[in-house]
N, C-alpha and C. Protein backbone atom coordinates (compact mmCIF):
# COMPACT_ATOMS: atom_id res chain seq x y z
N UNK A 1 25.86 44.16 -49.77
CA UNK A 1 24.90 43.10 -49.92
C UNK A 1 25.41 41.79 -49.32
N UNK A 2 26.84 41.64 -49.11
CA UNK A 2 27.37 39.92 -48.27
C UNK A 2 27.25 40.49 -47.40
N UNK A 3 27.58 41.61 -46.75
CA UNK A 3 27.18 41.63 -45.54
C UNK A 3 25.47 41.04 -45.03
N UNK A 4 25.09 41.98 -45.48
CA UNK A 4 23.47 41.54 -45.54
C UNK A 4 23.38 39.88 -45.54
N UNK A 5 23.79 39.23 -46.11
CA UNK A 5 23.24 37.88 -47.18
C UNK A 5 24.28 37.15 -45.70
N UNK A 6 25.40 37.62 -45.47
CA UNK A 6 25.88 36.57 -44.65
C UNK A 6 25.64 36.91 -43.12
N UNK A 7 25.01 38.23 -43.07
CA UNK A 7 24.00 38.31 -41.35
C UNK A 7 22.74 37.52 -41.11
N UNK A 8 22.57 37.31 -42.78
CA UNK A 8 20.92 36.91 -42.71
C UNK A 8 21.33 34.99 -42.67
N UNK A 9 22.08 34.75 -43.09
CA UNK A 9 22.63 33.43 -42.84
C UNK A 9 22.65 33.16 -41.52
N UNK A 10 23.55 33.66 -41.02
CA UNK A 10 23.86 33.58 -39.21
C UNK A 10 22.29 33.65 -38.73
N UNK A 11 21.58 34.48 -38.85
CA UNK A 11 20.07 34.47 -37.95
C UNK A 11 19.45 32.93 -38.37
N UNK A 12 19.62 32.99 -39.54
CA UNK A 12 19.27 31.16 -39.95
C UNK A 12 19.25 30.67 -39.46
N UNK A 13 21.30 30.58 -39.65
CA UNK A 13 21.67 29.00 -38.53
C UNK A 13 21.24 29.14 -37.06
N UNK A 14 21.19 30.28 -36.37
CA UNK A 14 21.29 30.41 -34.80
C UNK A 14 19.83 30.25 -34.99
N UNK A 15 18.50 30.42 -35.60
CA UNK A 15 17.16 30.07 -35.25
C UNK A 15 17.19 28.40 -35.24
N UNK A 16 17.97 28.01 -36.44
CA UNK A 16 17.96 26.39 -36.61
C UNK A 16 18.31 25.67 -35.62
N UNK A 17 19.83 25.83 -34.85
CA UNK A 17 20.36 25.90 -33.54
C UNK A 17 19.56 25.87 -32.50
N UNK A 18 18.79 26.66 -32.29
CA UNK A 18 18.13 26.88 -31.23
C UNK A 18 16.92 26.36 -31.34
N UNK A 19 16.11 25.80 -32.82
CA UNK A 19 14.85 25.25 -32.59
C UNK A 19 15.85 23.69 -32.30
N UNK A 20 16.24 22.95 -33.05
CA UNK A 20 17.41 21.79 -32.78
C UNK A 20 17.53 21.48 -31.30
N UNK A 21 18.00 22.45 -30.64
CA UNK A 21 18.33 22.42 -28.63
C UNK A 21 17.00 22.11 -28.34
N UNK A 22 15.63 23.26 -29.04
CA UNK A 22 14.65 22.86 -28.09
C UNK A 22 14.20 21.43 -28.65
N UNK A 23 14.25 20.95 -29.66
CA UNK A 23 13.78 19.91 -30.26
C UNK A 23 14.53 18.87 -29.47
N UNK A 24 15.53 18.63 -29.35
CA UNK A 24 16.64 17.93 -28.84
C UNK A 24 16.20 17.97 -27.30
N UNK A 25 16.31 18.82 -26.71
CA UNK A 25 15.89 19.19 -25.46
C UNK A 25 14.18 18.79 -24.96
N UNK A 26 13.77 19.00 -25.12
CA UNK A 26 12.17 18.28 -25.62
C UNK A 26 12.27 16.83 -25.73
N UNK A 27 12.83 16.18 -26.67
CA UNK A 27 13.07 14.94 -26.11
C UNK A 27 13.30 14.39 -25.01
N UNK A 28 14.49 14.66 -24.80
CA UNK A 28 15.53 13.74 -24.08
C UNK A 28 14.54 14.40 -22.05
N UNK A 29 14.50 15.16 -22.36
CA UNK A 29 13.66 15.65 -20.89
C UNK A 29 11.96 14.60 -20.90
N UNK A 30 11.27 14.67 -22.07
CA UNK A 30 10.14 13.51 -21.68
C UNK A 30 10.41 12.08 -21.76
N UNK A 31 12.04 11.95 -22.49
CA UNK A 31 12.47 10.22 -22.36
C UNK A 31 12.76 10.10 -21.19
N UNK A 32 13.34 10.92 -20.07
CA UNK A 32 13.61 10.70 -18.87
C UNK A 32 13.22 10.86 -17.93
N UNK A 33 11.96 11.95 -18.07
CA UNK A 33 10.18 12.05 -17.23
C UNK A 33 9.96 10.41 -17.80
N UNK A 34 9.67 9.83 -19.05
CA UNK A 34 8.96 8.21 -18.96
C UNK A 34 9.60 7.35 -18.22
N UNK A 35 10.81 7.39 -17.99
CA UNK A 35 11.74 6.49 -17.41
C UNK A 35 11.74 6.27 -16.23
N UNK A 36 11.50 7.44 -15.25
CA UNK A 36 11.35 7.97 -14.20
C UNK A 36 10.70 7.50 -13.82
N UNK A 37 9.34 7.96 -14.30
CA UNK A 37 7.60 7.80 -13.77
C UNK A 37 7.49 6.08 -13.86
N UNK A 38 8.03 5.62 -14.91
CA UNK A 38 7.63 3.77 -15.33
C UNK A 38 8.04 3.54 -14.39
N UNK A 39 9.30 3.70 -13.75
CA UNK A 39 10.33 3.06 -12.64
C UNK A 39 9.07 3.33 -11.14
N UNK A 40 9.41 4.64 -10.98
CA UNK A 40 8.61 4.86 -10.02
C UNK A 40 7.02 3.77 -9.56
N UNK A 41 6.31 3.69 -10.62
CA UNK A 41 5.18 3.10 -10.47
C UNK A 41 5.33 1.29 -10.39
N UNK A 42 6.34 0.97 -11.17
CA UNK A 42 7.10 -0.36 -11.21
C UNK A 42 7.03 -0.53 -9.50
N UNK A 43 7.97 0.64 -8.74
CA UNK A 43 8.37 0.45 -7.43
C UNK A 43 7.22 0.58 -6.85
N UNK A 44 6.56 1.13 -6.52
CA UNK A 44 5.57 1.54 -5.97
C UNK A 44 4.83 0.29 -5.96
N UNK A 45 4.39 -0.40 -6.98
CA UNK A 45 3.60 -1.28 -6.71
C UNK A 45 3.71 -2.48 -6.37
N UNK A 46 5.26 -2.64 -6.67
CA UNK A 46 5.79 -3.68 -5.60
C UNK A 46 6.14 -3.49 -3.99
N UNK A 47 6.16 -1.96 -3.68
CA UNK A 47 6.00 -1.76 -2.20
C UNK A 47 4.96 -2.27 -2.08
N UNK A 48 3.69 -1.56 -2.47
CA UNK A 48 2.26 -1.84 -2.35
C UNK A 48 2.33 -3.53 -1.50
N UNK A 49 3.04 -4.57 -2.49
CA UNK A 49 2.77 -6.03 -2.16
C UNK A 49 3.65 -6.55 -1.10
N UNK A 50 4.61 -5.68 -0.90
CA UNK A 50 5.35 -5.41 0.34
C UNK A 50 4.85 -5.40 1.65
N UNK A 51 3.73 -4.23 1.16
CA UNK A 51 3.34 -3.70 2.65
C UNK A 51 2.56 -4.89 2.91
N UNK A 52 1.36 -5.16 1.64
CA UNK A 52 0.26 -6.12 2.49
C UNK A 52 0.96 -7.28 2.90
N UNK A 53 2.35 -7.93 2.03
CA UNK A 53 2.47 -9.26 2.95
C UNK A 53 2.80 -8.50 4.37
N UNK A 54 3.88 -7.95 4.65
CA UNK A 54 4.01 -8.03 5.88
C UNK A 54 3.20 -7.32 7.00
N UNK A 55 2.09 -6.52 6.86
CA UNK A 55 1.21 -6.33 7.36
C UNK A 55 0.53 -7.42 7.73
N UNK A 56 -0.37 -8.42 6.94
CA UNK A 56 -0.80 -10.12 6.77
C UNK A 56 0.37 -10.79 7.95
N UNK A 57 1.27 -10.77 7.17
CA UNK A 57 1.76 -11.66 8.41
C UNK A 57 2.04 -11.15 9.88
N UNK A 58 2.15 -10.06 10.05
CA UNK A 58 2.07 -10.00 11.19
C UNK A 58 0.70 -9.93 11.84
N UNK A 59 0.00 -9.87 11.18
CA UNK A 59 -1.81 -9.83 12.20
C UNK A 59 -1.48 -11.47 11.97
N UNK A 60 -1.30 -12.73 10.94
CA UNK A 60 -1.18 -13.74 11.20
C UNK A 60 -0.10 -14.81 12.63
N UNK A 61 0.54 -13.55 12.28
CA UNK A 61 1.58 -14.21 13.44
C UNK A 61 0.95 -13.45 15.36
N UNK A 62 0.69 -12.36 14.90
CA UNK A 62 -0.23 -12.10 16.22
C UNK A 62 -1.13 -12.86 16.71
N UNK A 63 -2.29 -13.24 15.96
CA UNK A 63 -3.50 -14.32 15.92
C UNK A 63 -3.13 -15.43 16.50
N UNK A 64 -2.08 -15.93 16.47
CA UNK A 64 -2.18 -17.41 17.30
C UNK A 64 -1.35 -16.92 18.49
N UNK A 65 -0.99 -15.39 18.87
CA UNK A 65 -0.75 -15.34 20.83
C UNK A 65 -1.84 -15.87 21.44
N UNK A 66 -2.96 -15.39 20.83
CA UNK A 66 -4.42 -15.72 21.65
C UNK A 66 -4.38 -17.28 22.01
N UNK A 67 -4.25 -17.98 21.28
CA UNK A 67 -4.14 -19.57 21.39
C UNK A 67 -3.05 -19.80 23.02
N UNK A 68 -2.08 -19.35 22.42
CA UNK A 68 -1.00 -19.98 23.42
C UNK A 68 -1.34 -18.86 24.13
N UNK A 69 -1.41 -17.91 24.71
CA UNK A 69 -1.76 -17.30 25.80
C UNK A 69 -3.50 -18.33 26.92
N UNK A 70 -4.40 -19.00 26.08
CA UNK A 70 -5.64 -19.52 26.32
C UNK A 70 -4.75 -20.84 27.15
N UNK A 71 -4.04 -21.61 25.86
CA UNK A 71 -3.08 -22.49 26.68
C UNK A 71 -2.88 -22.52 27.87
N UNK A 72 -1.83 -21.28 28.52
CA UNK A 72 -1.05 -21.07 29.12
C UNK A 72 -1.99 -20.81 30.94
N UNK A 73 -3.19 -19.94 30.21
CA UNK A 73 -4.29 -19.87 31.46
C UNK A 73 -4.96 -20.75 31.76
N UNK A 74 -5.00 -22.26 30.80
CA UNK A 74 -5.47 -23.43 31.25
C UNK A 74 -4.89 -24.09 32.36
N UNK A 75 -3.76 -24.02 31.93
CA UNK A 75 -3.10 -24.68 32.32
C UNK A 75 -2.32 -24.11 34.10
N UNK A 76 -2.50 -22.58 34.13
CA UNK A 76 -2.73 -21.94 35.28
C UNK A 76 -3.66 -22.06 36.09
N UNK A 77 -4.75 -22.20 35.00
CA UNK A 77 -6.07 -22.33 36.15
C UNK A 77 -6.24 -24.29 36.70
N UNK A 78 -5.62 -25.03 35.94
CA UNK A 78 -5.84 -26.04 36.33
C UNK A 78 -4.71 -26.66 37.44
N UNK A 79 -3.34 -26.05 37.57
CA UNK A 79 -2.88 -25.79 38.48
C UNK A 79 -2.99 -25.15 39.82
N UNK A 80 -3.30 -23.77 39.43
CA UNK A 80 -4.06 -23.11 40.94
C UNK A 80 -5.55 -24.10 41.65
N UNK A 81 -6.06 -24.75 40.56
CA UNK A 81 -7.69 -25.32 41.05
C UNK A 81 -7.16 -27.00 41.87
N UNK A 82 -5.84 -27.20 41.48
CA UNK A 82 -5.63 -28.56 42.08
C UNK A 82 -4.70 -28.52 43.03
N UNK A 83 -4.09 -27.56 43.13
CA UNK A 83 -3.28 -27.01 44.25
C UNK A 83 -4.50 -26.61 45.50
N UNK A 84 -5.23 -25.94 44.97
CA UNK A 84 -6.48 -25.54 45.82
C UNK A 84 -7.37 -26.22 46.72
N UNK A 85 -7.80 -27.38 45.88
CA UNK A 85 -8.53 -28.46 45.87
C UNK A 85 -8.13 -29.64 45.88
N UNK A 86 -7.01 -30.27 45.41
CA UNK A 86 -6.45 -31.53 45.78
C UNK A 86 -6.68 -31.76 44.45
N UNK A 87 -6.16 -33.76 43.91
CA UNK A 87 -6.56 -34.06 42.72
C UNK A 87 -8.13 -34.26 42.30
N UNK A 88 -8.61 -34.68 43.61
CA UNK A 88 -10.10 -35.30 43.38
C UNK A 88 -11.41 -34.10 43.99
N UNK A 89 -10.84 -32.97 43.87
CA UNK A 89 -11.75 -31.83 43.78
C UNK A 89 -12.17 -31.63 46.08
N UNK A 90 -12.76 -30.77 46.12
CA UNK A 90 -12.88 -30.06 47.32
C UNK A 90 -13.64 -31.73 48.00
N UNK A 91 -13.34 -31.96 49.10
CA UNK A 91 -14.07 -32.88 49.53
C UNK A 91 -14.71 -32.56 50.98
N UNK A 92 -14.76 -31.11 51.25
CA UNK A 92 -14.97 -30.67 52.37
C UNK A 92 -16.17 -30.53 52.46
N UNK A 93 -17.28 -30.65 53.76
CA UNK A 93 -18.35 -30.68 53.58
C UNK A 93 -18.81 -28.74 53.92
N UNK A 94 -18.18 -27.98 54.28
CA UNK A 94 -18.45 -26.34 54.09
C UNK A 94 -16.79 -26.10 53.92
N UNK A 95 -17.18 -25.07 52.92
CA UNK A 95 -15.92 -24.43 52.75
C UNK A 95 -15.78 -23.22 52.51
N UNK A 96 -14.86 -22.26 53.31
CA UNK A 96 -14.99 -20.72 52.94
C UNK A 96 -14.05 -20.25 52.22
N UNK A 97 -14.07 -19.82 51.04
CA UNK A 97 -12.78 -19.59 50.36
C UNK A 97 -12.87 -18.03 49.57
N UNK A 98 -11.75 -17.62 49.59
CA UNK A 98 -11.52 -15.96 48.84
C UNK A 98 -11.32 -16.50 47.59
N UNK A 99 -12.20 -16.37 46.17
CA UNK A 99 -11.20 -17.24 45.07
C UNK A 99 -10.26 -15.86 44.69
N UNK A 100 -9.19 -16.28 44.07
CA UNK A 100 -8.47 -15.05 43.51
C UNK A 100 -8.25 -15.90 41.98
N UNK A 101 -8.98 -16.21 40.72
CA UNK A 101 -8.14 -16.36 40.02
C UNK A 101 -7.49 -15.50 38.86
N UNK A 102 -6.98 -16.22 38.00
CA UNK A 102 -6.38 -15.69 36.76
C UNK A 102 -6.70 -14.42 36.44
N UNK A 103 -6.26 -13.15 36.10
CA UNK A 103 -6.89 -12.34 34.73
C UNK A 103 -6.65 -12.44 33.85
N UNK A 104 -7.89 -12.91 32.68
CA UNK A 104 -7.37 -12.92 31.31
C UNK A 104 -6.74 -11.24 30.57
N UNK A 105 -5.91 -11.06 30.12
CA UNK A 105 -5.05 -9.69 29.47
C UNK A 105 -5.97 -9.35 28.04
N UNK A 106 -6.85 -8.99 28.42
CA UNK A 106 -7.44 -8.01 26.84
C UNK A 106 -6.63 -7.20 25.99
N UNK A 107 -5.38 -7.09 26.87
CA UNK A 107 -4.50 -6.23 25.82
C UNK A 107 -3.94 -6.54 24.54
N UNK A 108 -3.94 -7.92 24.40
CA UNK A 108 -3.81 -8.87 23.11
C UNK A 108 -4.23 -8.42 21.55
N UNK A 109 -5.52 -8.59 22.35
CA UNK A 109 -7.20 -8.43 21.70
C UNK A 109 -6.30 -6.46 20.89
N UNK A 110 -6.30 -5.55 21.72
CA UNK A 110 -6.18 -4.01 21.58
C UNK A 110 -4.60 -4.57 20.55
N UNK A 111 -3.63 -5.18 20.76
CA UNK A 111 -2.98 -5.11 20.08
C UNK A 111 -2.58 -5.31 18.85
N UNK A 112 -3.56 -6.71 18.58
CA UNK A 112 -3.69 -6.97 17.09
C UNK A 112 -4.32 -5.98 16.90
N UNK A 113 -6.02 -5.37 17.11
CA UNK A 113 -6.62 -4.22 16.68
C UNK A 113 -5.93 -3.13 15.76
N UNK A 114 -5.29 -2.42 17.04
CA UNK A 114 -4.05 -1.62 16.33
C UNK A 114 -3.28 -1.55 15.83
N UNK A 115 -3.06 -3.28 15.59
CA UNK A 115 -1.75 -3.49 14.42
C UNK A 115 -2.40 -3.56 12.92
N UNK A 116 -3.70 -4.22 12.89
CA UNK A 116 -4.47 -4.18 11.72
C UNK A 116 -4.89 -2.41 11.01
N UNK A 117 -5.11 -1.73 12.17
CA UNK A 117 -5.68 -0.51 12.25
C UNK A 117 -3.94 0.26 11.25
N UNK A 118 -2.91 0.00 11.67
CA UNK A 118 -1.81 0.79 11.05
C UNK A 118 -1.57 -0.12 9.91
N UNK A 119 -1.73 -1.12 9.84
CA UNK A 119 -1.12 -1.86 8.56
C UNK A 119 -1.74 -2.10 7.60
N UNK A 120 -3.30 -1.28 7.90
CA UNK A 120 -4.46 -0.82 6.58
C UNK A 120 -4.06 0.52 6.32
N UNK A 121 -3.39 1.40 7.32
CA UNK A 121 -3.35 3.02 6.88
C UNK A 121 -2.24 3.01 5.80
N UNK A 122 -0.94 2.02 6.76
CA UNK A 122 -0.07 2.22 5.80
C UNK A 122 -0.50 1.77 4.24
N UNK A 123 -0.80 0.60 4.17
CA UNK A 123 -1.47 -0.17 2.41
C UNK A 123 -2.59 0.91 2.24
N UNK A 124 -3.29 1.82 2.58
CA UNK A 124 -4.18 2.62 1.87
C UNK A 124 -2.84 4.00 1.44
N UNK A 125 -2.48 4.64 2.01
CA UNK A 125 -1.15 5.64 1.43
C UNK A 125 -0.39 4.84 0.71
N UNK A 126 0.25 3.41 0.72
CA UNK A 126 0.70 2.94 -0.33
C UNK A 126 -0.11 3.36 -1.88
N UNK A 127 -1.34 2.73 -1.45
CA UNK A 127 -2.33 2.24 -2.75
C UNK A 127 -2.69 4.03 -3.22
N UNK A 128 -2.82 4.95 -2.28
CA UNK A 128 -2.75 6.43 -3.04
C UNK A 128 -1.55 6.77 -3.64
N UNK A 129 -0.19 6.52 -3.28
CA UNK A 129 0.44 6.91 -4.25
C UNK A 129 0.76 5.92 -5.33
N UNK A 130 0.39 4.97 -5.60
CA UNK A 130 0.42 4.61 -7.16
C UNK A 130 -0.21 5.32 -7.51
N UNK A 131 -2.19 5.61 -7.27
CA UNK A 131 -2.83 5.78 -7.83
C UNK A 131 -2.31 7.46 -8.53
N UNK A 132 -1.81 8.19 -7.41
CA UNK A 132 -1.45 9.35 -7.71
C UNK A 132 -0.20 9.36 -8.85
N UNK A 133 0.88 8.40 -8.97
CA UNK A 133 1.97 8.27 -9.81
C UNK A 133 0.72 8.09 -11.31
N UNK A 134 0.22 7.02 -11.82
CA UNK A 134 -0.17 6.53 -12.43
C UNK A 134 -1.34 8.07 -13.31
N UNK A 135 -1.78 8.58 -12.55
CA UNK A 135 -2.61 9.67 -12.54
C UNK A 135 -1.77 10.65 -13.46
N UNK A 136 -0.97 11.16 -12.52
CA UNK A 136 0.48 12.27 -13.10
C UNK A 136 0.43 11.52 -14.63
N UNK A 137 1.26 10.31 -14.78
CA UNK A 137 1.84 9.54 -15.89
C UNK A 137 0.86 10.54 -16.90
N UNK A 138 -0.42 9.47 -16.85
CA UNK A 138 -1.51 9.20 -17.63
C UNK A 138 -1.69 11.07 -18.43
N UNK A 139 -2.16 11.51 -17.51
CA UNK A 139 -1.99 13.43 -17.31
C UNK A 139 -0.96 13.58 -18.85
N UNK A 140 0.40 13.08 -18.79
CA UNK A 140 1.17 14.17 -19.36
C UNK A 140 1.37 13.05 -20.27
N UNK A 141 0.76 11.65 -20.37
CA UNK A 141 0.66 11.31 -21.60
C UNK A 141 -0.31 11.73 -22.53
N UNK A 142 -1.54 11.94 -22.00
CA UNK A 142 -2.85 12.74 -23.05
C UNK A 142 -2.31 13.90 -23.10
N UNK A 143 -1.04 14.91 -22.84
CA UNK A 143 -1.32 16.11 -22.72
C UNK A 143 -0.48 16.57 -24.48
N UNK A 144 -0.84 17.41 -25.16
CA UNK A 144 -0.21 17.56 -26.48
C UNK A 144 1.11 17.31 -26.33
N UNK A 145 1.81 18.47 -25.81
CA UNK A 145 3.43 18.70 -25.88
C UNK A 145 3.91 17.54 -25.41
N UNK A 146 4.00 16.90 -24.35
CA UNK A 146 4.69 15.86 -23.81
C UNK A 146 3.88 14.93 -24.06
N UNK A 147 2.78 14.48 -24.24
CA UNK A 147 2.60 13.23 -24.58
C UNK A 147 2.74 13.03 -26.49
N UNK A 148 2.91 14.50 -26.96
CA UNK A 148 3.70 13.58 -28.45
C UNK A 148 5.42 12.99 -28.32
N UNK A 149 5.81 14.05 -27.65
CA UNK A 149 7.19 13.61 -27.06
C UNK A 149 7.27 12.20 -26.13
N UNK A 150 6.53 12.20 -25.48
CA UNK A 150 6.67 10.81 -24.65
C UNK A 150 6.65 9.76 -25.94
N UNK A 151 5.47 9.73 -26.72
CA UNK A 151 5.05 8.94 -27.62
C UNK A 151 5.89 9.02 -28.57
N UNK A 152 7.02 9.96 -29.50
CA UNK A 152 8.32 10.45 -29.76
C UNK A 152 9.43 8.64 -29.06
N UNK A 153 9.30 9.21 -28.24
CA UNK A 153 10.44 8.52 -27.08
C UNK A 153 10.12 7.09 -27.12
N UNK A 154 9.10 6.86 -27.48
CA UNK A 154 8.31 5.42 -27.08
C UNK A 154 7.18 4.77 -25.88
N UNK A 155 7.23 5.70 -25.11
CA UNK A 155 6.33 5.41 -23.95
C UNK A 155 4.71 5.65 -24.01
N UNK A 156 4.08 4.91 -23.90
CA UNK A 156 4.44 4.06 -21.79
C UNK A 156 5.07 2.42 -22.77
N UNK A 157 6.01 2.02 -22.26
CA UNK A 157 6.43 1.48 -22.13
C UNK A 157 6.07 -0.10 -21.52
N UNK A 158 5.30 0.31 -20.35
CA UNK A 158 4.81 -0.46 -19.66
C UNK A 158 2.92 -0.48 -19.76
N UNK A 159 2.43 -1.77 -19.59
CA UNK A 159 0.82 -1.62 -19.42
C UNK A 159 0.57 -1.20 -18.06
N UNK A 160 0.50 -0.02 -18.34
CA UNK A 160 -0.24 0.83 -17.21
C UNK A 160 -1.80 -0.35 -16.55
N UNK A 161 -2.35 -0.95 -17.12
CA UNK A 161 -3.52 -2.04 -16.37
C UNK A 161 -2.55 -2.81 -15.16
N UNK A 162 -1.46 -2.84 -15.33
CA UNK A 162 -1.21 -4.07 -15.12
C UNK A 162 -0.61 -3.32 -13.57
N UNK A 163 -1.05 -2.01 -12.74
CA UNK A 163 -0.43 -1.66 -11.78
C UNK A 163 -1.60 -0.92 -11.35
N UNK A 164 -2.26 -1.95 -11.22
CA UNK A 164 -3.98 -1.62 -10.19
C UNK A 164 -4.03 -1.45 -8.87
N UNK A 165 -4.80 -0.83 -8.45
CA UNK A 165 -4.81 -1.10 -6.88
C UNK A 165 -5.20 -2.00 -6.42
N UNK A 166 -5.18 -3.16 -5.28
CA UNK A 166 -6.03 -3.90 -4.47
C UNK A 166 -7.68 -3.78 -3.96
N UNK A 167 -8.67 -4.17 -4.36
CA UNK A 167 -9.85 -3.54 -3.60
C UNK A 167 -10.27 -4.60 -3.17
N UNK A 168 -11.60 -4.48 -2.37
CA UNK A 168 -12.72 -6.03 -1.72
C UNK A 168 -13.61 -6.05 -2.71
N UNK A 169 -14.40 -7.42 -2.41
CA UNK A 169 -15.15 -7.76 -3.16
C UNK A 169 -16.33 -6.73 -2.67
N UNK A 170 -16.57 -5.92 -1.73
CA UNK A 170 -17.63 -5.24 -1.37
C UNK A 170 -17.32 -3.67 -1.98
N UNK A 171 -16.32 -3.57 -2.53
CA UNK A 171 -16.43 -2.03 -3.01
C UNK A 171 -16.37 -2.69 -4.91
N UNK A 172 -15.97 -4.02 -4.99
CA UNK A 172 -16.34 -4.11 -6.21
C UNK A 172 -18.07 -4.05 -5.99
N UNK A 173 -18.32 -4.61 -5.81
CA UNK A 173 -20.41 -4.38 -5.90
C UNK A 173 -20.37 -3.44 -5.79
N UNK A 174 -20.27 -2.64 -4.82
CA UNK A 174 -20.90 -1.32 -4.62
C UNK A 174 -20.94 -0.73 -5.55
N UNK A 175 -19.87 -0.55 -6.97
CA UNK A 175 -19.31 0.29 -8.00
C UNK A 175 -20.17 0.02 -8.94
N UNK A 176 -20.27 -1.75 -8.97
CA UNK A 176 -21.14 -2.12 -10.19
C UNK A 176 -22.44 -2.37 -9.57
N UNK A 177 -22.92 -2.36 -8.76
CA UNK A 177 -24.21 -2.11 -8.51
C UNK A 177 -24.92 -0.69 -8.54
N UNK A 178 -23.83 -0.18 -8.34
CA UNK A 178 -24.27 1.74 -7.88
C UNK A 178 -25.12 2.17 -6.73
N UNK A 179 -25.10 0.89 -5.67
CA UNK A 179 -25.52 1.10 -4.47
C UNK A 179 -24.42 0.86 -3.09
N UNK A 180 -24.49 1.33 -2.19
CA UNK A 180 -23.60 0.68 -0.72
C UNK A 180 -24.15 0.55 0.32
N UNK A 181 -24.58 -0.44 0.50
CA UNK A 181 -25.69 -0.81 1.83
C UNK A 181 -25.02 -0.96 3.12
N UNK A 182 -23.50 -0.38 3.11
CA UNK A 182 -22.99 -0.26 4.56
C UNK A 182 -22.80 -1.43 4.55
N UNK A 183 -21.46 -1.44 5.48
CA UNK A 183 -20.93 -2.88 6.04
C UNK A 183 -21.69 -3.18 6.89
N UNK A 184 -22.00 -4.95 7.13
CA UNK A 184 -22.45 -5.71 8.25
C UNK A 184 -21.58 -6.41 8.96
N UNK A 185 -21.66 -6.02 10.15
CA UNK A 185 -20.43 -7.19 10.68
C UNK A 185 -21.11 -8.04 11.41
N UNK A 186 -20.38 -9.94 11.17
CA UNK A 186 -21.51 -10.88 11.61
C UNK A 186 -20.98 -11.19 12.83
């Protein structure tokens, strides 16, 4: 009968043991999934403000080539036209002339384009993976097992509101109106 009484002990302790590990284990694995994920979305959404400044500034710092490039052909063309013509303009009574002037470079124009064009793709894949981090979070905080354990652990930690995406004032209407009348461009 000790035999018995002290086998049946041992199955005890080793079930106790082993619910303990998973209990123990269960924790410490969703305290460090919250830790993770908070961090992650923390980062993320300060890339996010990353990308748009320096995206912004560089279409801002592009935007005024146009200026000093306009400058620069003034100031070409008013050179070639007085070199051409003298100071006090053509005074010839017929004159046959080839004009050749300036070309203005449209490539300017194509380059901001395409710099705006990548520095919205990149801030829209920014702004999907918060949304996607934040998503996950949210997921395995409503979910029974890990979100009593998260909630166990203490998390969220952080106000999840407070790591929104960026939108326009035209997809706000659209949402709260429940209509989208297409962009106009003026």
């Amino acid at each position: 009968m000790r035999k018995q009484a002290g086998g049946a002990l041992l199955v005890v302790l080793l079930v106790v043991v082993a619910l303990g590990a998973v209990v123990i284990g269960s924790y410490i694995t969703n305290f460090n999934y919250g830790n993770r994920v908070e961090r992650q979305i923390e980062a993320t959404h300060t890339d996010n403000r990353n990308v748009l400044a320096q995206y912004s500034t560089r279409i801002m710092e592009m935007a005024q080539v146009p200026d000093m490039y306009k400058e620069d052909v003034m100031e070409i063309y008013e050179g070639a036209l007085t070199g051409r013509y003298g100071d006090n303009g053509s005074q010839a009574m017929f004159q046959f002339l080839q004009e050749q002037n300036p070309q203005i470079d449209a490539s300017l124009y194509t380059n901001i384009q395409q710099s705006m064009e990548a520095g919205r793709n990149k801030f829209e894949n920014s702004q999907t993976r918060l949304i996607d981090l934040k998503r996950g979070y949210e997921t395995r905080l409503g979910s029974f097992y890990s979100g009593f354990w998260l909630g166990v652990a203490g998390y969220p930690r952080i106000d999840l509101n407070d790591f929104n995406i960026v939108v326009n004032d035209y997809s706000n209407e659209a949402f709260e109106s429940g209509i989208d009348n297409g962009l106009t461009i003026d």
